[in-house]
Protein backbone atom coordinates (compact mmCIF):
# COMPACT_ATOMS: atom_id res chain seq x y z
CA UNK A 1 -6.37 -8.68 -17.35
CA UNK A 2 -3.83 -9.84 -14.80
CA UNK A 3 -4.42 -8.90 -11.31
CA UNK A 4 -1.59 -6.58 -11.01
CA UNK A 5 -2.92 -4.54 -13.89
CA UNK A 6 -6.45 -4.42 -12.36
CA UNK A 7 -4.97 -2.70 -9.30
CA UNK A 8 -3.00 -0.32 -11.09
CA UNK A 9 -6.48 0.45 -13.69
CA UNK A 10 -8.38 1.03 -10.25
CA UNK A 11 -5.48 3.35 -8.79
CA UNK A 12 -5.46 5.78 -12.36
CA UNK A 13 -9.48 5.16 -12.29
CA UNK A 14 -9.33 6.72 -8.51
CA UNK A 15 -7.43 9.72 -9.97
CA UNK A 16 -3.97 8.33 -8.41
CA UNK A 17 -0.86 10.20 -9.83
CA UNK A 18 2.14 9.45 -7.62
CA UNK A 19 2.80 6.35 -6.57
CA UNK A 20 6.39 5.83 -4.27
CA UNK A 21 7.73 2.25 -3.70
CA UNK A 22 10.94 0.10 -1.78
CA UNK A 23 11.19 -2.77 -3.45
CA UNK A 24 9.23 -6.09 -3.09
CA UNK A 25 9.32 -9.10 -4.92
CA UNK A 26 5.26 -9.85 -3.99
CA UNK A 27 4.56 -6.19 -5.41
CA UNK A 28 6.80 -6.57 -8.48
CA UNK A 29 3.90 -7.10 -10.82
CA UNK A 30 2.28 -3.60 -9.20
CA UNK A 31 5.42 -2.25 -9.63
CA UNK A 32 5.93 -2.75 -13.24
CA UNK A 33 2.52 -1.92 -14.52
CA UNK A 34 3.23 1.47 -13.01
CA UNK A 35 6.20 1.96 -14.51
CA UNK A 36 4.24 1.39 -17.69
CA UNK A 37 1.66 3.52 -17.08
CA UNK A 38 1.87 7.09 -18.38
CA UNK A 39 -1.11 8.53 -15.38
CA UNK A 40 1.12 7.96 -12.88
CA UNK A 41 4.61 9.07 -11.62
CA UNK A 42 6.73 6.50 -9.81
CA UNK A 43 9.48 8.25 -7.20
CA UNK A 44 10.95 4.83 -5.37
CA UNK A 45 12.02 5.45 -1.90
CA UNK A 46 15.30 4.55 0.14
CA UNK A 47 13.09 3.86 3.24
CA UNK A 48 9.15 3.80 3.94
CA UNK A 49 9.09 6.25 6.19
CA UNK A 50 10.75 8.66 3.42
CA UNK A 51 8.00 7.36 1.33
CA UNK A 52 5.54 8.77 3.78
CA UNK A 53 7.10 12.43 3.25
CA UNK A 54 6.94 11.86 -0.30
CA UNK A 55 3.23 11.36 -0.67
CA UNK A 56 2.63 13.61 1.59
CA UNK A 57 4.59 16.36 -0.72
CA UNK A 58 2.26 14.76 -3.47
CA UNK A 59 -0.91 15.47 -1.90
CA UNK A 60 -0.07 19.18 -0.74
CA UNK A 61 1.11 19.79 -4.04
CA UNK A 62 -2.66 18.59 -5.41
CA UNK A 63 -1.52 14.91 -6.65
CA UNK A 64 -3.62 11.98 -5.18
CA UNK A 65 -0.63 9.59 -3.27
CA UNK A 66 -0.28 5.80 -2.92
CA UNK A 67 2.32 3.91 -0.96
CA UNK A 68 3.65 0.40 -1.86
CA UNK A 69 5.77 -1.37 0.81
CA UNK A 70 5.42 -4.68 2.64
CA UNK A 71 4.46 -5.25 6.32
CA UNK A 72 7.73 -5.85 7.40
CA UNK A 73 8.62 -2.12 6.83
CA UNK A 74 5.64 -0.88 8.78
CA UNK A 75 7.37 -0.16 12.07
CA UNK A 76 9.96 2.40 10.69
CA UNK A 77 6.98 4.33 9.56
CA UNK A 78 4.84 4.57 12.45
CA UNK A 79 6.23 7.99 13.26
CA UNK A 80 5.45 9.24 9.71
CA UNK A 81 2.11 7.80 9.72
CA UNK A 82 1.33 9.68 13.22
CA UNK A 83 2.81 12.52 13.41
CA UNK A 84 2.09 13.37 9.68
CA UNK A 85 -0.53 11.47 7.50
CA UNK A 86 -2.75 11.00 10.43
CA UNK A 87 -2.11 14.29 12.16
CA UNK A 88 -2.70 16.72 8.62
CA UNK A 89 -6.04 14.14 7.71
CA UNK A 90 -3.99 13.12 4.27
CA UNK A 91 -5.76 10.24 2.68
CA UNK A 92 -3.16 7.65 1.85
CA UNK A 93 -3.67 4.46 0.11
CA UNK A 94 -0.91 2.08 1.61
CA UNK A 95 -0.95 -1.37 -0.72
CA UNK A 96 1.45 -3.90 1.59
CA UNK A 97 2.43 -7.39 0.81
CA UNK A 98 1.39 -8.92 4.00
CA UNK A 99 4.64 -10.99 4.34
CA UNK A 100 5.38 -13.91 7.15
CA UNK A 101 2.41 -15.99 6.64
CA UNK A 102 2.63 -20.04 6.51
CA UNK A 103 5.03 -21.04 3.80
CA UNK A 104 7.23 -18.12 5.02
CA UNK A 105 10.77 -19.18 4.02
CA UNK A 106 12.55 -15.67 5.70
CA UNK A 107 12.14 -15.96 9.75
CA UNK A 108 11.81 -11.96 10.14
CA UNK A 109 9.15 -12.25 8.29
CA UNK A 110 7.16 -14.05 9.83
CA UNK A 111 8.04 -12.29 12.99
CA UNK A 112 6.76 -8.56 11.71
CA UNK A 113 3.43 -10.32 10.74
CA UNK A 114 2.52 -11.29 14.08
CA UNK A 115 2.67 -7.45 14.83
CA UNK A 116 0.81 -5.80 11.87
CA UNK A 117 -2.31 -5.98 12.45
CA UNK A 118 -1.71 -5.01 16.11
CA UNK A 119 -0.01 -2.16 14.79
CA UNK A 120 -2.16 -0.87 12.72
CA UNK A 121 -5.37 -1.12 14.98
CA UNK A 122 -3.33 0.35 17.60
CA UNK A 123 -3.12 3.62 14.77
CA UNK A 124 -6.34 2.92 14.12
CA UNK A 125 -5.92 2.66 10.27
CA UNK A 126 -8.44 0.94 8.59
CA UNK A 127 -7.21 -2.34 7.45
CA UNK A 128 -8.52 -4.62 4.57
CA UNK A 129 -6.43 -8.03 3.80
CA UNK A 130 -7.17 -9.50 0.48
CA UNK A 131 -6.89 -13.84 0.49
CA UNK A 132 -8.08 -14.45 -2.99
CA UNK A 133 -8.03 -12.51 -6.29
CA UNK A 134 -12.13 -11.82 -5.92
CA UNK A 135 -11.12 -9.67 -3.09
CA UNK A 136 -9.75 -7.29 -5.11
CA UNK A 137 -12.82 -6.04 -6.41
CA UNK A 138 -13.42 -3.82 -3.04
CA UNK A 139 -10.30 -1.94 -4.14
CA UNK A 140 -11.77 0.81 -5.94
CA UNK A 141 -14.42 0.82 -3.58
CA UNK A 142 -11.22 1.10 -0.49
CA UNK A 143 -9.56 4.17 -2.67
CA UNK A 144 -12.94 5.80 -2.62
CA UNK A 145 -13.19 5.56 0.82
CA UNK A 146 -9.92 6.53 1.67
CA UNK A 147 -9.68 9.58 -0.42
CA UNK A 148 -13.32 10.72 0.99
CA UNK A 149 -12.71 10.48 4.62
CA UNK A 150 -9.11 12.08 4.25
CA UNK A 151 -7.36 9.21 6.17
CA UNK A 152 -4.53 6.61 5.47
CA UNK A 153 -5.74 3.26 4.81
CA UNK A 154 -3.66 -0.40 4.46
CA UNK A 155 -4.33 -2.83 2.20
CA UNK A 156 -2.91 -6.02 3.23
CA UNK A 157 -1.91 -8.43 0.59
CA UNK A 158 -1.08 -12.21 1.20
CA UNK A 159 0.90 -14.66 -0.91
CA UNK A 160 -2.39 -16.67 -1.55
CA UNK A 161 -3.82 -13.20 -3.21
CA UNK A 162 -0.82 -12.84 -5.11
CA UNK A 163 -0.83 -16.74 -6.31
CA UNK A 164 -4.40 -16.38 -8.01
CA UNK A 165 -4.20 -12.86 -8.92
CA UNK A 166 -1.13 -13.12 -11.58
């Protein structure tokens, strides 16, 4: 089972049923599975921060939510995050392509990943970055977590994780 598939078997195991996206070439394998899937419903997003509102509509309306963006959208939802997700205790799975590492070809991206972490210790969101495909077996255990202490969570995923898990 390719490692894309895993994460999308743990997300329908966790009871995951919306799922809202902006495009990303290291998530594209995510991305597809869930389109396959017929557990969970796939809105994409113009913007992150819209994304935010949408799971947050999701989880109101009973649905468990997950977000998939990349790191270097993280800033235009720190609003959203705080004033909404964080301030209403909604659990919310965030799976992010950790972007800007060495081997970076785009310069901005390497740039936002100098801030990440920062940024999301600073909102004190639990953060989990995941090197090599073995990592992802603490997924399940991270949705578990997330959804039982009713707070947003980020799982950071590297181009060396992405490598070994296809």
């Amino acid at each position: 089972m390719s490692g894309s598939r895993k994460l999308v078997q743990d997300m329908v195991d966790a009871g995951i049923g919306f799922v809202t996206s902006v495009p990303c070439k290291q998530l594209k394998g995510v991305l597809e599975e869930i389109d396959a899937s017929d557990r969970i419903r796939h809105v994409p997003a113009n913007k992150e921060d819209e994304g935010m509102g949408l799971c947050a509509g999701a989880f109101l309306g009973g649905t468990r939510p997950c977000i998939i963006m990349q790191n270097t959208a993280l800033g235009v939802t720190v609003n959203a995050l705080a004033t909404l997700i964080q301030y209403y205790h909604m659990p919310l799975p965030m799976l992010i392509s950790y972007r800007g590492e060495v081997g970076e070809p785009v310069a901005c991206q390497v740039e936002m990943a100098v801030h990440t972490k920062a940024i999301l210790a600073q909102l004190n969101i639990q953060t989990y970055h995941f090197h090599r495909a073995q990592d992802a077996r603490e997924f399940p255990g991270i949705l578990r977590h997330t959804f039982m202490s009713s707070k947003p969570t980020a799982i950071l995923t590297d181009a060396t994780f992405w490598g070994e898990a296809q």
